[in-house]
N, C-alpha and C. Protein backbone atom coordinates (compact mmCIF):
# COMPACT_ATOMS: atom_id res chain seq x y z
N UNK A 1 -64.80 72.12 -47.45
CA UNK A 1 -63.66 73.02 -47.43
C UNK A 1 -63.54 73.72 -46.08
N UNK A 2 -64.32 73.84 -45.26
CA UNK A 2 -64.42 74.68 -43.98
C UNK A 2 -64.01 73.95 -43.27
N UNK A 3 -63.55 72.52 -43.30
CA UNK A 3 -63.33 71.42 -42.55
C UNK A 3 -61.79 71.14 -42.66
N UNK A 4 -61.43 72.25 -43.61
CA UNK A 4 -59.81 72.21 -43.82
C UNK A 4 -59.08 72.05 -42.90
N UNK A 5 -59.19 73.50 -41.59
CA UNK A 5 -58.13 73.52 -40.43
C UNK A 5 -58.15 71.93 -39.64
N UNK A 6 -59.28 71.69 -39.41
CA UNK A 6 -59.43 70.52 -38.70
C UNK A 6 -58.98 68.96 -39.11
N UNK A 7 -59.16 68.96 -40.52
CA UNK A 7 -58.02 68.22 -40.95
C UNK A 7 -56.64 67.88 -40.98
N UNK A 8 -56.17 69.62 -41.12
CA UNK A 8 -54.59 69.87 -40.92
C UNK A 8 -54.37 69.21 -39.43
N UNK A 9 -55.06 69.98 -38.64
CA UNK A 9 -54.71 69.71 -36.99
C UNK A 9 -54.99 68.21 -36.96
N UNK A 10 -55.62 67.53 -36.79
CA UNK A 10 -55.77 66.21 -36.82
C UNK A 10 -54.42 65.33 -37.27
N UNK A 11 -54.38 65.53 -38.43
CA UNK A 11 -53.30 65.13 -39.47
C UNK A 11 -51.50 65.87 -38.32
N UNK A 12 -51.68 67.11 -38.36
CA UNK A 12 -50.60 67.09 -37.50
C UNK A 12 -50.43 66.61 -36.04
N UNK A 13 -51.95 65.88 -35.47
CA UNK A 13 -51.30 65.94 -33.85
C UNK A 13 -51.29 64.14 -34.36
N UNK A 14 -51.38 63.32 -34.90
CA UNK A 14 -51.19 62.16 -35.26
C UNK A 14 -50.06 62.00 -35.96
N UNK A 15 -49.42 62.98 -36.74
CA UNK A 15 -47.81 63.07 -36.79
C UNK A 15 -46.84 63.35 -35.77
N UNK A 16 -47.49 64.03 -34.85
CA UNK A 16 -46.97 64.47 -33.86
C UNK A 16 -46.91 63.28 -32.15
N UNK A 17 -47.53 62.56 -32.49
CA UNK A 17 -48.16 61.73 -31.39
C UNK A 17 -47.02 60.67 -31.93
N UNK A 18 -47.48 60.26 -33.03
CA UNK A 18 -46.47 58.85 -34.12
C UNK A 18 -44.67 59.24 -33.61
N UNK A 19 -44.56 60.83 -34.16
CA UNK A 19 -43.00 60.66 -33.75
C UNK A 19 -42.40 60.82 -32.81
N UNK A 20 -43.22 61.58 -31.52
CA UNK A 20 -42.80 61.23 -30.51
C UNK A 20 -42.40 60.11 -29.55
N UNK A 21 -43.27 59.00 -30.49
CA UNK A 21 -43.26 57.28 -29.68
C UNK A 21 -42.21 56.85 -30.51
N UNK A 22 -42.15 57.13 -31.53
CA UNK A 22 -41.00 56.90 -32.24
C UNK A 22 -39.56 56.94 -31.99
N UNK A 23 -39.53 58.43 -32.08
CA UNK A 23 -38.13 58.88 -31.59
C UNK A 23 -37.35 58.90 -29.98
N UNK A 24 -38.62 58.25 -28.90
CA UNK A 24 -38.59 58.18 -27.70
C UNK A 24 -38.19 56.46 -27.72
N UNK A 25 -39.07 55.77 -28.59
CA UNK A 25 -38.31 54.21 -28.86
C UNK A 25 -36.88 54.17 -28.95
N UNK A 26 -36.49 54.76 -30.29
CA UNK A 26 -35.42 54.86 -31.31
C UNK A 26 -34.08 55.50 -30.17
N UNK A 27 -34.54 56.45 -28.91
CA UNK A 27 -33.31 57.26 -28.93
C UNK A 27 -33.04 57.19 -27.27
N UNK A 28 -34.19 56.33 -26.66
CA UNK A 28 -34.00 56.67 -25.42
C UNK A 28 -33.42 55.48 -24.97
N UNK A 29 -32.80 55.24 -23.60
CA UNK A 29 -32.12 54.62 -23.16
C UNK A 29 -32.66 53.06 -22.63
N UNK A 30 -31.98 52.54 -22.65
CA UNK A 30 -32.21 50.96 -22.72
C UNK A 30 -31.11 50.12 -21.73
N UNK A 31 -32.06 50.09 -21.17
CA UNK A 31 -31.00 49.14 -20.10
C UNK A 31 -32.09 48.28 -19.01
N UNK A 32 -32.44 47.24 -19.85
CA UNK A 32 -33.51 45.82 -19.30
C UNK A 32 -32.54 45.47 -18.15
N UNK A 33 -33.51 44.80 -17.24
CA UNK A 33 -33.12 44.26 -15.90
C UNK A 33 -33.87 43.37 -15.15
N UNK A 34 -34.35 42.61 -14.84
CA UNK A 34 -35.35 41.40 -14.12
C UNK A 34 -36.07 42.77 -13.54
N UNK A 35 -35.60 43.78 -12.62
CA UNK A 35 -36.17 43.92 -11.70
C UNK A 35 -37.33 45.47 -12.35
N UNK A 36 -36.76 45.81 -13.08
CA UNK A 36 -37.76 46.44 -14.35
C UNK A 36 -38.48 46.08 -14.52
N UNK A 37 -38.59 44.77 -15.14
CA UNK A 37 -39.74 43.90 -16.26
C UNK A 37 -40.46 43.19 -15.10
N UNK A 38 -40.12 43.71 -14.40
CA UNK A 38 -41.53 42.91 -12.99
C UNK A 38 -42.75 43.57 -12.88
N UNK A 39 -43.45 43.13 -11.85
CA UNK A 39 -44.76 43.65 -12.44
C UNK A 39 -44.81 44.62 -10.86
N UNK A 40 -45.14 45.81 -11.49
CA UNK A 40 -45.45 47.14 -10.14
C UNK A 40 -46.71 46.74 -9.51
N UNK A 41 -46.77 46.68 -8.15
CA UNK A 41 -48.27 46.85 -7.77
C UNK A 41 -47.58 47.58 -6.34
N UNK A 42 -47.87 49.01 -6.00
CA UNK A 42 -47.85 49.70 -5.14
C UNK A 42 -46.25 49.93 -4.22
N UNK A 43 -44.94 49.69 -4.88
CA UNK A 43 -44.00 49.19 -3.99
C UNK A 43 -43.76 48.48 -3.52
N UNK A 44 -44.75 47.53 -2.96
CA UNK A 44 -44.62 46.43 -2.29
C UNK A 44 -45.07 45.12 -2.76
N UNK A 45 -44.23 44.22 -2.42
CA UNK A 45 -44.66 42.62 -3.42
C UNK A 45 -46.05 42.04 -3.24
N UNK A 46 -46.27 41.70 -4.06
CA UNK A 46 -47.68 40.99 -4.11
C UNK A 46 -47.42 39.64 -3.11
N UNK A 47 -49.00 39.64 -2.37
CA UNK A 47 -48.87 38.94 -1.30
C UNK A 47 -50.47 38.25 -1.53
N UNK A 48 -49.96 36.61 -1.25
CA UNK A 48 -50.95 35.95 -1.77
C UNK A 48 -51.53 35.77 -3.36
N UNK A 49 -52.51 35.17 -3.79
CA UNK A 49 -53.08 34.86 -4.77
C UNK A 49 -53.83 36.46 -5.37
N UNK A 50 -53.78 36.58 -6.66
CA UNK A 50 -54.75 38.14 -7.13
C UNK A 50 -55.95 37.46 -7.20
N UNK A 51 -56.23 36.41 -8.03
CA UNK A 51 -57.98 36.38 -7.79
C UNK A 51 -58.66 35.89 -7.18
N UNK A 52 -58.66 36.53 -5.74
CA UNK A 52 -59.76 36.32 -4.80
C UNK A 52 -60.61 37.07 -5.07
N UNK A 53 -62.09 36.49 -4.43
CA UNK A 53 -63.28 37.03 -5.17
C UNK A 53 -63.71 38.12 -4.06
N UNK A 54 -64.15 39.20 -4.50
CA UNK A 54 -64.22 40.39 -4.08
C UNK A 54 -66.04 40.35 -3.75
N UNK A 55 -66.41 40.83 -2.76
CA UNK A 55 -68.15 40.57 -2.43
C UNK A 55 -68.59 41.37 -3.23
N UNK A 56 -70.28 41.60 -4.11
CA UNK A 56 -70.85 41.72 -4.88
C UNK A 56 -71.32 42.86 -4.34
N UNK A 57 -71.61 43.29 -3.04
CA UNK A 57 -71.57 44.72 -2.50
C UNK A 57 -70.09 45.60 -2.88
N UNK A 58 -69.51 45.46 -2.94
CA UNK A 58 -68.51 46.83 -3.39
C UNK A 58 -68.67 46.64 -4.65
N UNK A 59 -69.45 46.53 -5.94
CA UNK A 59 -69.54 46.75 -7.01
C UNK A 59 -71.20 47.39 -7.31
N UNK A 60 -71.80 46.83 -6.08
CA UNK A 60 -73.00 47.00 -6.13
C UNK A 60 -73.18 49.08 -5.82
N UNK A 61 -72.28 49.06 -4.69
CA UNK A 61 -72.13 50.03 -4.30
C UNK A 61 -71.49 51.52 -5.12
N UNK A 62 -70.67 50.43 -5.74
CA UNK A 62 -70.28 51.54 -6.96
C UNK A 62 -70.91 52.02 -7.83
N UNK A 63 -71.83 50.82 -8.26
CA UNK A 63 -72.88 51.33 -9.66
C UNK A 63 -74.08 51.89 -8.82
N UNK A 64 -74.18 52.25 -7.76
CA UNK A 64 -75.06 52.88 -7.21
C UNK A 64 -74.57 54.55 -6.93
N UNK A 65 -73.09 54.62 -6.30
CA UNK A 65 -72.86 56.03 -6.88
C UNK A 65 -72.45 56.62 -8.06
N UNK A 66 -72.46 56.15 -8.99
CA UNK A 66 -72.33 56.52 -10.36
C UNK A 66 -73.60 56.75 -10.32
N UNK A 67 -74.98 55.70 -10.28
CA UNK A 67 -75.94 55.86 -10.84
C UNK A 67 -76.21 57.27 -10.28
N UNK A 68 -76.49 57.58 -9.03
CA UNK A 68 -77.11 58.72 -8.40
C UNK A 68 -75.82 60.26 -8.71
N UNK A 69 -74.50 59.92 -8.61
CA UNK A 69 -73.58 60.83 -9.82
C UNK A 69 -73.90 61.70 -10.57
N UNK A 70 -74.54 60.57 -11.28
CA UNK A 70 -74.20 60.87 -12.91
C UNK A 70 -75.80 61.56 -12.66
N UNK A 71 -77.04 61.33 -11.63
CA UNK A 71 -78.23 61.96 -11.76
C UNK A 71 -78.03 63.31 -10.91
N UNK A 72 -77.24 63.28 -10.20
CA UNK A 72 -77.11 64.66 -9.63
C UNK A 72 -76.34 66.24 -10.53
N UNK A 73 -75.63 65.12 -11.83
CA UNK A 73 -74.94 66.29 -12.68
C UNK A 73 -76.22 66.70 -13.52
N UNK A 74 -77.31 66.31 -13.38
CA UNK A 74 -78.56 67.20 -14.22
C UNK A 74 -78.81 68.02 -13.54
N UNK A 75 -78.54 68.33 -12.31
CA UNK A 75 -79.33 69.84 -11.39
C UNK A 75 -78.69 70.84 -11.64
N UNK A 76 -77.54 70.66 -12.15
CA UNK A 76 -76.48 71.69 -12.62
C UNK A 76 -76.93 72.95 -13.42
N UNK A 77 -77.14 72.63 -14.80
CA UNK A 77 -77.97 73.11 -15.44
C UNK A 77 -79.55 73.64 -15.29
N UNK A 78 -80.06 72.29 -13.96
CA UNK A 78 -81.37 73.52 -13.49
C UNK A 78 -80.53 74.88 -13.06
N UNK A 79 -79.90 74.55 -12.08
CA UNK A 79 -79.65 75.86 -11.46
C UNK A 79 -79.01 76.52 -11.96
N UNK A 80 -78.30 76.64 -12.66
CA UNK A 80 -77.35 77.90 -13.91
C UNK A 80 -78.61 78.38 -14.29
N UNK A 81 -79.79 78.03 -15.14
CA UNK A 81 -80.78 78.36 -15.81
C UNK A 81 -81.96 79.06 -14.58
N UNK A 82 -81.75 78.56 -12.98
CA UNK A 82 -82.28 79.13 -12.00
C UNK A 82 -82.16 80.10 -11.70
N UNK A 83 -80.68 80.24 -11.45
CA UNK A 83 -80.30 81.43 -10.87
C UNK A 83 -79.75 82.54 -12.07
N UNK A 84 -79.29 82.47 -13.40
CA UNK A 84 -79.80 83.26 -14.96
C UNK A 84 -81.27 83.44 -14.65
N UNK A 85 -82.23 83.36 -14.57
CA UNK A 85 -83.48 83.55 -14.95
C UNK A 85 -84.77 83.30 -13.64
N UNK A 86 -84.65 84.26 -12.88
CA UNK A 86 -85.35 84.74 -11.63
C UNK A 86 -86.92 84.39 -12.22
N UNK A 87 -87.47 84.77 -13.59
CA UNK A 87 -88.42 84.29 -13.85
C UNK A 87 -88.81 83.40 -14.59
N UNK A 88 -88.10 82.18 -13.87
CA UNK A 88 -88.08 80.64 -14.39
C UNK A 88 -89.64 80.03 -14.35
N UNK A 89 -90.30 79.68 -15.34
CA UNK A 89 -91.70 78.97 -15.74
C UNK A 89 -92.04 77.73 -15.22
N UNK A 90 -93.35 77.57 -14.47
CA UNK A 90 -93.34 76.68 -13.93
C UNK A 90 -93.26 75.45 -14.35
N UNK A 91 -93.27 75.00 -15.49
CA UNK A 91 -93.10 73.81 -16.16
C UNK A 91 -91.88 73.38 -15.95
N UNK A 92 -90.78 74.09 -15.35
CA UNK A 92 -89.13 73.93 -15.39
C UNK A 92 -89.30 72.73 -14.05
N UNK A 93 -89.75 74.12 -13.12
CA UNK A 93 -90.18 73.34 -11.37
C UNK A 93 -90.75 72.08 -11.79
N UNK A 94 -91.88 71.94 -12.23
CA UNK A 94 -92.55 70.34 -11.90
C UNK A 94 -91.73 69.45 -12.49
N UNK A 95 -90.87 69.69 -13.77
CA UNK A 95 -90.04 68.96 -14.39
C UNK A 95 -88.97 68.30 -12.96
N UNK A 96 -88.37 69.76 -12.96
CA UNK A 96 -87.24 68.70 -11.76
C UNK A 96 -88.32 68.28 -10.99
N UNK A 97 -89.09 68.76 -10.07
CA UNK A 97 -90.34 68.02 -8.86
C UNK A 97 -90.71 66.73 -9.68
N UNK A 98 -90.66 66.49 -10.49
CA UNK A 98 -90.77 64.67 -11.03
C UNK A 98 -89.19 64.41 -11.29
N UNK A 99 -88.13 64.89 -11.56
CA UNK A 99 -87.35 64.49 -11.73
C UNK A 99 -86.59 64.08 -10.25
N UNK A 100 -87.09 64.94 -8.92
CA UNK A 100 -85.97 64.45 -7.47
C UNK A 100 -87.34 63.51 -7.17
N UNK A 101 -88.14 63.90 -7.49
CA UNK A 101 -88.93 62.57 -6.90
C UNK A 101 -88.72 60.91 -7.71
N UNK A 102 -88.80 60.74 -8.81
CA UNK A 102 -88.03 59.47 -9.23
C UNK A 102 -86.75 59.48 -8.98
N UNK A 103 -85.97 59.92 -8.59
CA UNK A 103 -84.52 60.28 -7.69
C UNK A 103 -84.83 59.48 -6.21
N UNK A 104 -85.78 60.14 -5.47
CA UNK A 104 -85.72 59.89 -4.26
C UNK A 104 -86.60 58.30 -4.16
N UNK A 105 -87.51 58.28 -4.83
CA UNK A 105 -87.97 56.86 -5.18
C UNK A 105 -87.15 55.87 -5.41
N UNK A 106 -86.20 55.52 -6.16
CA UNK A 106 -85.21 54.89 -6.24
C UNK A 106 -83.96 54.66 -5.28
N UNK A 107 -83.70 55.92 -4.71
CA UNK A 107 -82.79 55.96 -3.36
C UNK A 107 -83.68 55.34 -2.30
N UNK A 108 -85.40 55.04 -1.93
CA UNK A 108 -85.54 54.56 -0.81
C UNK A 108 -86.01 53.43 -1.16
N UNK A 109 -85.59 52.56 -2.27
CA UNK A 109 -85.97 51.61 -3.19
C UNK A 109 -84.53 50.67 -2.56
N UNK A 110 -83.60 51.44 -2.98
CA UNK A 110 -82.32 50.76 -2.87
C UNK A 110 -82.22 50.53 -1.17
N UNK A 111 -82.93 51.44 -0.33
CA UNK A 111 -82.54 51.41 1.34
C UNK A 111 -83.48 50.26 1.70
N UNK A 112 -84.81 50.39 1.20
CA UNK A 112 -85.43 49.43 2.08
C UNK A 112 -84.72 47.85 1.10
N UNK A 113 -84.24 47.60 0.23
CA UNK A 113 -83.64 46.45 -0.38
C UNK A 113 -82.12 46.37 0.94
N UNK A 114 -81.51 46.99 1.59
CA UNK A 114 -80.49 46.98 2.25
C UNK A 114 -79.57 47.02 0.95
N UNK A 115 -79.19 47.46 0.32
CA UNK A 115 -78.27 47.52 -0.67
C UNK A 115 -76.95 48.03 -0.22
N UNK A 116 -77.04 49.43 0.86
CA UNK A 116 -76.10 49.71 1.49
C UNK A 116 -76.28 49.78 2.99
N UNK A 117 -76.18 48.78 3.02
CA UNK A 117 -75.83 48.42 4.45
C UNK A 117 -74.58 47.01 4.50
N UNK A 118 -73.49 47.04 5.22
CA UNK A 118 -72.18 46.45 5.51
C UNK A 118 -72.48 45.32 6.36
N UNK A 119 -73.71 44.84 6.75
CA UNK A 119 -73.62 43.87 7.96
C UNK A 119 -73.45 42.54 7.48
C-alpha cells in the first residue's frame, strides 16, 4: 500500500508519454517528400562507402578512457568523506593507497604495451 503514489505516477507518466505520441501522430502535419525521408548525416552528403574499417586503436583508446573514467569517479566520495571528516582513519588512506596504486599499475601497464601511442 505505501507503493500506491508510485504506481499512480508510473501509470500516469506512461499515459502521458502514450498520448502524446499519439496525438502528435494523429494531429501533426504531414507532408512526405524524397528529400525528408533521406538519410541526415551532418548537412552534408555522404561521401564514399560507410563501412570502412576504422583502426582498433580508436576503440582501444576509448575503452581505456572509460576504463580510467569510470576509476577516477571513486575518489569522489574519498574526498567528500575527506574533507567532511578531518579525522579520517587510517584504514580509509591505505584503502585508496592500494586503490591509486592498482590505478597507476595498470596505466604504466597500458604505456609500456604502447597502447597510446599514434605512430
Amino acid at each position: 500500500m505505501s507503493y500506491l503514489p508510485v504506481l499512480i505516477l508510473v501509470v500516469i507518466a506512461i499515459a502521458l508519454g502514450g498520448a502524446i505520441q499519439i496525438l502528435s501522430h494523429v494531429l501533426g502535419p504531414k507532408f512526405p517528400n524524397p528529400m525528408k525521408n533521406s538519410p541526415f548525416e551532418c548537412g552534408m552528403p555522404p561521401l564514399g562507402d560507410a563501412r570502412h574499417r576504422f583502426s582498433v586503436r580508436f576503440y582501444l583508446v576509448a575503452i581505456l578512457f572509460l576504463l580510467f573514467d569510470v576509476e577516477a569517479v571513486f575518489f569522489f566520495p574519498f574526498a567528500v568523506t575527506f574533507r567532511e571528516y578531518l579525522g579520517i582513519n587510517m584504514f580509509m588512506v591505505l584503502e585508496m593507497a592500494v586503490f591509486v596504486g592498482i590505478l597507476l599499475v595498470g596505466y604504466f601497464y597500458v604505456l609500456r604495451k604502447g597502447a597510446l601511442e599514434w605512430d
